[in-house]
Protein backbone atom coordinates (compact mmCIF):
# COMPACT_ATOMS: atom_id res chain seq x y z
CA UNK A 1 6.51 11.74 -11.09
CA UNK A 2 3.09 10.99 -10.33
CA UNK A 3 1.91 8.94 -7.00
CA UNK A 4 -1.82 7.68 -7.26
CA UNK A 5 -2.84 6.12 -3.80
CA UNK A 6 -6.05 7.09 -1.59
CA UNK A 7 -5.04 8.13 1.82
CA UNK A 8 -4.64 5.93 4.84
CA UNK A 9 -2.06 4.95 6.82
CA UNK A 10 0.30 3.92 4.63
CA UNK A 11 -0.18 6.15 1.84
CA UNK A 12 2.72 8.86 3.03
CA UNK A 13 5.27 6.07 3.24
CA UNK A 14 4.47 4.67 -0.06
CA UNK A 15 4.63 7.97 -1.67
CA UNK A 16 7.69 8.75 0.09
CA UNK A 17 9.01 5.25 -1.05
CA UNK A 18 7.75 5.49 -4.99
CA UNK A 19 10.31 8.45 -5.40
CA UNK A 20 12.70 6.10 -4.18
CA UNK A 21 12.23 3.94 -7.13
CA UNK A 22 14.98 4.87 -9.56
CA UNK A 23 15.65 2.69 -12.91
CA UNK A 24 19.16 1.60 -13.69
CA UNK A 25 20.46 2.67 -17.21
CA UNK A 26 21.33 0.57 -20.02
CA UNK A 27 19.26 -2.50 -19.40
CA UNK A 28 16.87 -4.61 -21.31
CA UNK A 29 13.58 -3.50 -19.24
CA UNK A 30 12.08 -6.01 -20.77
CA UNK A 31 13.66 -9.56 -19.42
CA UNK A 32 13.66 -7.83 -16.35
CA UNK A 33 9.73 -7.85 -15.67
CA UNK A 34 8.44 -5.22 -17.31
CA UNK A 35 6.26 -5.03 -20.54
CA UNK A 36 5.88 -2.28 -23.07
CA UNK A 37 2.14 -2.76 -24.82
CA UNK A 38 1.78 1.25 -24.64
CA UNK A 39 4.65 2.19 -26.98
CA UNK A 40 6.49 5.32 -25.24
CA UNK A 41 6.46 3.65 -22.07
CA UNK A 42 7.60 0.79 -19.80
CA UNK A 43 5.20 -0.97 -17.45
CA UNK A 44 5.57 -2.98 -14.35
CA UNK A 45 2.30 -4.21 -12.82
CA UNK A 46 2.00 -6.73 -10.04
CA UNK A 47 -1.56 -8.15 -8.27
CA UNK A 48 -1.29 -7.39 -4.65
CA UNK A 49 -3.47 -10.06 -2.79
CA UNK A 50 -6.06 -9.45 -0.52
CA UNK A 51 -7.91 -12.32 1.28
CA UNK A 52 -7.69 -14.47 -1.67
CA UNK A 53 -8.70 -11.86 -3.97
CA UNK A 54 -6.54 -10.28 -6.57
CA UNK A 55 -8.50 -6.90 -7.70
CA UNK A 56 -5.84 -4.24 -6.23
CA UNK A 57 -2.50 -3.80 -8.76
CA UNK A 58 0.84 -1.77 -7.97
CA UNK A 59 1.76 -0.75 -11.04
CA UNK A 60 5.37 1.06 -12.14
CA UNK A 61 5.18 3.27 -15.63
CA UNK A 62 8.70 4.45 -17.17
CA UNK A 63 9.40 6.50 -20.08
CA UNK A 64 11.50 4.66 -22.45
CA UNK A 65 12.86 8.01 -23.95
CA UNK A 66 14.41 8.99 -20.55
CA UNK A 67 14.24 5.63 -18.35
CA UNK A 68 12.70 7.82 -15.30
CA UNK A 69 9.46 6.87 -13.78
CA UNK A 70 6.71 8.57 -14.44
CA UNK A 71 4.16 6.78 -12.54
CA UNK A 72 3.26 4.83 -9.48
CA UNK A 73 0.02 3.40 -8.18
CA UNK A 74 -2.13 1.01 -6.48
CA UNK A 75 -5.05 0.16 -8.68
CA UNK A 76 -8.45 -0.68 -7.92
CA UNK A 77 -8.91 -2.93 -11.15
CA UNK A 78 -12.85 -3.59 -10.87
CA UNK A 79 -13.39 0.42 -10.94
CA UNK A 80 -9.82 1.58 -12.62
CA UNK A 81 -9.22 4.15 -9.61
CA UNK A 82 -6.39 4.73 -6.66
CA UNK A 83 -6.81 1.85 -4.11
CA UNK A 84 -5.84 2.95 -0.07
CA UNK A 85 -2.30 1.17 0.77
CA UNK A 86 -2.32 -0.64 4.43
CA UNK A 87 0.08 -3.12 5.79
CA UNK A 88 -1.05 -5.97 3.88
CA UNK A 89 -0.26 -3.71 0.48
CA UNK A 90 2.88 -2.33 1.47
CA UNK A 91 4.69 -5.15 2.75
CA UNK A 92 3.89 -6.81 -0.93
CA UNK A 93 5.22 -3.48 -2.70
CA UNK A 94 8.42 -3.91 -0.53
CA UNK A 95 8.48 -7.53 -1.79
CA UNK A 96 7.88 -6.61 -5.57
CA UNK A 97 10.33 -4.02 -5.25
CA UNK A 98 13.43 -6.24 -3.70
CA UNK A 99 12.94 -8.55 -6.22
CA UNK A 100 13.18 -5.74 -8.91
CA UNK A 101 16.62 -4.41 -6.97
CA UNK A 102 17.87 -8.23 -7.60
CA UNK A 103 17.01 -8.72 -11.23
CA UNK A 104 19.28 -5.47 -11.31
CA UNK A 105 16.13 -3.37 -12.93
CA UNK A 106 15.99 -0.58 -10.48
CA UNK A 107 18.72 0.68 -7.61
CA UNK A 108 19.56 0.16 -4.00
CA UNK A 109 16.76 1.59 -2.15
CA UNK A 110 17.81 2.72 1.52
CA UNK A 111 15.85 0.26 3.57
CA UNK A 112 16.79 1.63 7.31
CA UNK A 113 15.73 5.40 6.43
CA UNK A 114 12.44 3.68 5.36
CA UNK A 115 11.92 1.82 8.11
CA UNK A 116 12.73 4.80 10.25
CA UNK A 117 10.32 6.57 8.45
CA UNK A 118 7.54 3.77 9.73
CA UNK A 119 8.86 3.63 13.12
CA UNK A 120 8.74 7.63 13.15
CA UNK A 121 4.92 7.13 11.78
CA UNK A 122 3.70 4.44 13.43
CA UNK A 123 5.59 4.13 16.63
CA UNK A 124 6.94 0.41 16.22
């Protein structure tokens, strides 16, 4: 799997927390959230807000053939690049990515070891 994400604080906990992201088998990807416009593949893609702007994306890509994830980003979308993850970013990814565990599109991800893993990084 690939993890596209410029560095800054956040960017080893995302990482860390993208290869959490495992997709459950057998299900309809598509009523769950996901689209498929690129035809080998599966993509989520949700706007993560910043001061009323909406130009940074986090963006899931699975490969229908084997249902793993191949990729996961934050997008600049006004220059197509990695975007830096901060607070503001992450707590929207952890958002986007409950909601995804309650459709029943991806599994159980271990909240206390990541939250140890922040309190471990950033002291609180």
């Amino acid at each position: 799997m690939t993890v596209y994400v410029l560095p800054k604080l956040y960017a080893d906990i995302f990482e860390y927390l993208a290869k959490k992201i495992k997709i459950k088998k057998d299900i309809d990807l598509l009523k769950k959230g996901f689209t498929n416009y690129y035809e080998p593949e599966y993509f989520f893609s949700r706007a993560i807000k910043y001061n009323d702007n909406y130009d940074v994306s986090f963006c899931i890509s699975v490969s229908k053939k084997t249902t793993k994830v191949k990729e996961v980003s934050i997008i600049d979308e006004n220059f197509g690049q990695p975007h830096f993850c901060d607070k503001i970013a992450f707590d929207q990814i952890v958002g986007y990515l409950k909601d995804l565990i309650k459709k029943e599109a991806i599994e159980e991800i271990d909240w206390k070891d990541i939250e140890k893993r922040k309190i471990k990084q950033f002291g609180q």
